[in-house]
Structure formats: structure tokens, C-alpha cells
C-alpha atoms as a PDB file:
ATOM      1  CA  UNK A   1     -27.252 211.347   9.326  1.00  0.00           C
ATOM      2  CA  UNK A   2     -24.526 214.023   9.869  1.00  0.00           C
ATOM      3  CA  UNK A   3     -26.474 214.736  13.208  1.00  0.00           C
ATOM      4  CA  UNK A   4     -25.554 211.120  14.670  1.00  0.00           C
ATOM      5  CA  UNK A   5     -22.009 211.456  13.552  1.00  0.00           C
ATOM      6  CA  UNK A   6     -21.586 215.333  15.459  1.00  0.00           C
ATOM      7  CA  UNK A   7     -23.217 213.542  18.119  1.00  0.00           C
ATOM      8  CA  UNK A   8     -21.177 211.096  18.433  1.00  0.00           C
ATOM      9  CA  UNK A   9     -18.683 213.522  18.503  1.00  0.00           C
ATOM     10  CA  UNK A  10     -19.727 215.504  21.151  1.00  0.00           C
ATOM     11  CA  UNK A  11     -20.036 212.299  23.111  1.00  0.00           C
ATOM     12  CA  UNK A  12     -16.273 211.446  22.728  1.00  0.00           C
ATOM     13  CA  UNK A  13     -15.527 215.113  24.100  1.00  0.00           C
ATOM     14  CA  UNK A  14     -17.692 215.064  26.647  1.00  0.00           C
ATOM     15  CA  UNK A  15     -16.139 211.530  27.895  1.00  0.00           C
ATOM     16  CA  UNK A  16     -12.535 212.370  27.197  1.00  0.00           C
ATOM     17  CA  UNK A  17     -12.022 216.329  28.300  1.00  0.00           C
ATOM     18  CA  UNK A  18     -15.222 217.493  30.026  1.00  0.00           C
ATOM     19  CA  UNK A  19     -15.476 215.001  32.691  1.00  0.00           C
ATOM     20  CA  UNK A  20     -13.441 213.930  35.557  1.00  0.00           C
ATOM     21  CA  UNK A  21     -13.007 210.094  35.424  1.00  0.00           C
ATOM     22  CA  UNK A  22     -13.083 208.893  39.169  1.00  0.00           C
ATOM     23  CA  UNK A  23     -12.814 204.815  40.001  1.00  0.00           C
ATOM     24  CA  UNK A  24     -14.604 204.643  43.200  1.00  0.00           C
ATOM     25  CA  UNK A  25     -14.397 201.204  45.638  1.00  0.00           C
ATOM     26  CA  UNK A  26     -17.525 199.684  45.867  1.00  0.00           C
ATOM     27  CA  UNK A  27     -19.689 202.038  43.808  1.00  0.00           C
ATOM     28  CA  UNK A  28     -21.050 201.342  40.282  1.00  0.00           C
ATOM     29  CA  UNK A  29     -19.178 198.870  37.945  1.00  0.00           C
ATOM     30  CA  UNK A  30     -16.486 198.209  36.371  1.00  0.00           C
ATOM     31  CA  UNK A  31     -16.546 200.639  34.704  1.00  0.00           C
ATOM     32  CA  UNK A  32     -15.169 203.803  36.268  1.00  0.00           C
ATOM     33  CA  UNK A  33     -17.685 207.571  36.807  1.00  0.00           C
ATOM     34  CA  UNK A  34     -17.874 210.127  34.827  1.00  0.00           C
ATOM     35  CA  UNK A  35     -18.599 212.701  37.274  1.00  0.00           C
ATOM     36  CA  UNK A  36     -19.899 216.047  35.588  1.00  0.00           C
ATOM     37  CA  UNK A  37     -18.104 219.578  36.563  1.00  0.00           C
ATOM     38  CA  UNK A  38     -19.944 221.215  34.258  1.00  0.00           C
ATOM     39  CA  UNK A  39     -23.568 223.366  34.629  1.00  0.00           C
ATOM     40  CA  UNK A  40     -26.443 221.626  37.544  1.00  0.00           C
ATOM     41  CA  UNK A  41     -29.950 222.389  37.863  1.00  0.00           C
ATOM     42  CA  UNK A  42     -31.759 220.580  40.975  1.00  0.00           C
ATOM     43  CA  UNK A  43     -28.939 218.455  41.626  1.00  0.00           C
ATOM     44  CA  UNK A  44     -28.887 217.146  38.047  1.00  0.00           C
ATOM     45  CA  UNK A  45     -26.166 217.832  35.109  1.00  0.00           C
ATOM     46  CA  UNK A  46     -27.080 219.568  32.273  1.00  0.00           C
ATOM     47  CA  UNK A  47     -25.786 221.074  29.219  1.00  0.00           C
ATOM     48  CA  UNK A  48     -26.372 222.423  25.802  1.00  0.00           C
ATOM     49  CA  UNK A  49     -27.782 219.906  23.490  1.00  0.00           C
ATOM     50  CA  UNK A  50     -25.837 220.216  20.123  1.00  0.00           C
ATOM     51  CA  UNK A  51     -28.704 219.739  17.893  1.00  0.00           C
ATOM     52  CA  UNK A  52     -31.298 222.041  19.283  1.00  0.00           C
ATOM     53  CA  UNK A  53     -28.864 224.469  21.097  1.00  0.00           C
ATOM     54  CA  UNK A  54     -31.076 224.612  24.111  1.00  0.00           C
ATOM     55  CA  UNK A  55     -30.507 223.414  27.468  1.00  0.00           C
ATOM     56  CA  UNK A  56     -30.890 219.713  28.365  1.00  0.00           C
ATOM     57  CA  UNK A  57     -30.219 216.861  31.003  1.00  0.00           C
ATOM     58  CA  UNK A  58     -26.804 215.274  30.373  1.00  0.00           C
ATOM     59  CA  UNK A  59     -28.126 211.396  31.261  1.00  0.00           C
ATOM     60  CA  UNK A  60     -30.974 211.095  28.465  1.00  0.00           C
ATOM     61  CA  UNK A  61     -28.603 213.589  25.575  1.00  0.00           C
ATOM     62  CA  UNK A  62     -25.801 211.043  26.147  1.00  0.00           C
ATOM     63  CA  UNK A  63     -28.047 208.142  26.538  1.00  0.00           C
ATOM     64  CA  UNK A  64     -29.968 208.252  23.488  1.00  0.00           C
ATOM     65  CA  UNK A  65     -26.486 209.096  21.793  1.00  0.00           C
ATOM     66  CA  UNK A  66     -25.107 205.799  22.935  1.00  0.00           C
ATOM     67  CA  UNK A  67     -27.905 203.630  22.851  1.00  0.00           C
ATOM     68  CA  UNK A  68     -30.767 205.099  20.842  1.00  0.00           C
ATOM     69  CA  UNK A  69     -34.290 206.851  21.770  1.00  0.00           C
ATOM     70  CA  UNK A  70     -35.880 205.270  24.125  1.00  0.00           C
ATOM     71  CA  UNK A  71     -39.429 205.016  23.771  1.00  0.00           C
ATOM     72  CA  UNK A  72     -40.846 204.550  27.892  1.00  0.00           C
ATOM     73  CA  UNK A  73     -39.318 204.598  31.383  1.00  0.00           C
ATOM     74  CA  UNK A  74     -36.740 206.329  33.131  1.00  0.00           C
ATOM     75  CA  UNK A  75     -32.903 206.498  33.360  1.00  0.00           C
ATOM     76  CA  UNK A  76     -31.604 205.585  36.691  1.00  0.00           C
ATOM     77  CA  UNK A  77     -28.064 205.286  37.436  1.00  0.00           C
ATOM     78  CA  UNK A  78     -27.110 201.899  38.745  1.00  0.00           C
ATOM     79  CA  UNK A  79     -24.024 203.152  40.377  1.00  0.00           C
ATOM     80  CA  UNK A  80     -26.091 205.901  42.492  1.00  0.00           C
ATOM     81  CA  UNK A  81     -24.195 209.062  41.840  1.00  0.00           C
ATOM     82  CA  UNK A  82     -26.348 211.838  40.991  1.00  0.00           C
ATOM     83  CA  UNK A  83     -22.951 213.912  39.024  1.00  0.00           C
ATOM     84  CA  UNK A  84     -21.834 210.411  37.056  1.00  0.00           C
ATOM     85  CA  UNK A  85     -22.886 210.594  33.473  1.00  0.00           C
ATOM     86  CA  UNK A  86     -21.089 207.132  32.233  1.00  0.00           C
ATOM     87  CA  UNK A  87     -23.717 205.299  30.244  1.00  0.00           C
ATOM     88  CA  UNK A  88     -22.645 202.336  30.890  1.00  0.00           C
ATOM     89  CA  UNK A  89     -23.956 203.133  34.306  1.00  0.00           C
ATOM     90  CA  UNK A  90     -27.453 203.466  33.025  1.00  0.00           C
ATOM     91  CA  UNK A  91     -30.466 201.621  32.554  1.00  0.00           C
ATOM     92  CA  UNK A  92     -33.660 202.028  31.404  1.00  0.00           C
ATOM     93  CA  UNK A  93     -36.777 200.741  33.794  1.00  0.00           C
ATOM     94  CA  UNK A  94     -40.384 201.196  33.995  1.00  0.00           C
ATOM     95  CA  UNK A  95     -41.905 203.878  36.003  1.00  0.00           C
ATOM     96  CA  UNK A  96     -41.680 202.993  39.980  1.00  0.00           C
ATOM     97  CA  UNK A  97     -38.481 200.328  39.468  1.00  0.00           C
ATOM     98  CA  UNK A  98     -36.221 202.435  40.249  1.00  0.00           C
ATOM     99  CA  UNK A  99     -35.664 200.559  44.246  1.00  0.00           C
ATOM    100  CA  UNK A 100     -35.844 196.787  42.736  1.00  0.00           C
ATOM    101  CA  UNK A 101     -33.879 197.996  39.316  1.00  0.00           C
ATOM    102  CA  UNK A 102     -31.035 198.775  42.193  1.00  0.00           C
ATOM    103  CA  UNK A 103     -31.326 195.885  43.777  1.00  0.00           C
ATOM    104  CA  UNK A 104     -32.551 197.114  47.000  1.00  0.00           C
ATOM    105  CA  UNK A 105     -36.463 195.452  46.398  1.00  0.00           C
END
């Protein structure tokens, strides 16, 4: 288990000194975006994952930190910002949801 407690961890840097908290009007929820400065590939954040030492997205590392491995669908971000990284802005939803999961179907 000492790999969910580093993990968790990591998790507390990542949300307290490698991300820039931003609050902005009438985007996401209450609670306010972790936007990523760190490393991007194809608009995406990524970053070393811990465990394996390779490189990874940032959504599903921190998701599956926070919430457990999810076994189907994707992670969208409800609050629509590609850099945010706040799991609380994430859900998971079935392959071609992603419109209706964001309320716009």
C-alpha cells in the first residue's frame, strides 16, 4: 500500500505548489481550476507518473489517485478547460457523452 500513500502525496504537491489555482466567473464549479504550467503534449497536460516513472496524462494519474481505477469511459472536464486538472472537475461518462455529460445535448 505504500504506493497509494506516495500517491497521495504527489497529489497534495501537485495541488498545492505545481499548479496555479485560478477562480474563473462562470466556468466550472465551485470549486476553483487547477490550471497546469507544467509539460503539454497535443494540448493535454502531462507528467511523470511516480510509480512507473514514465510519462503520463495528468487527468486519469490524478483521477484514479482521487477516486480509484476506473474500469470504462472517458474523463471529460465539466468545467471545459483543457489546462485544469482539479478532479473535482471531472467525471467519468461512457464513450460519445461527452456533449449531453456537459449539458449541451
Amino acid at each position: 500500500m505504500k504506493n497509494e500513500v506516495d500517491m497521495e502525496k504527489w497529489l497534495e504537491r501537485v495541488e498545492n505548489s505545481c499548479c496555479e489555482v485560478y477562480e474563473i466567473e462562470g466556468v466550472g464549479s465551485n470549486e476553483p481550476h487547477w490550471i497546469w504550467p507544467g509539460a503539454v503534449t497535443n494540448g493535454y497536460p502531462v507528467s511523470t507518473d511516480p510509480r512507473t516513472k514514465r510519462k503520463a496524462l495528468m487527468r486519469p494519474l490524478i483521477h484514479e489517485v482521487r477516486f480509484g481505477k476506473r474500469t470504462e469511459g472517458r474523463i471529460v472536464m465539466l468545467c471545459g478547460l483543457r489546462l485544469c486538472i482539479n478532479p473535482w472537475h471531472m467525471r467519468v461518462v461512457k464513450h460519445g457523452r461527452k456533449a449531453q455529460e456537459k449539458g449541451r445535448g
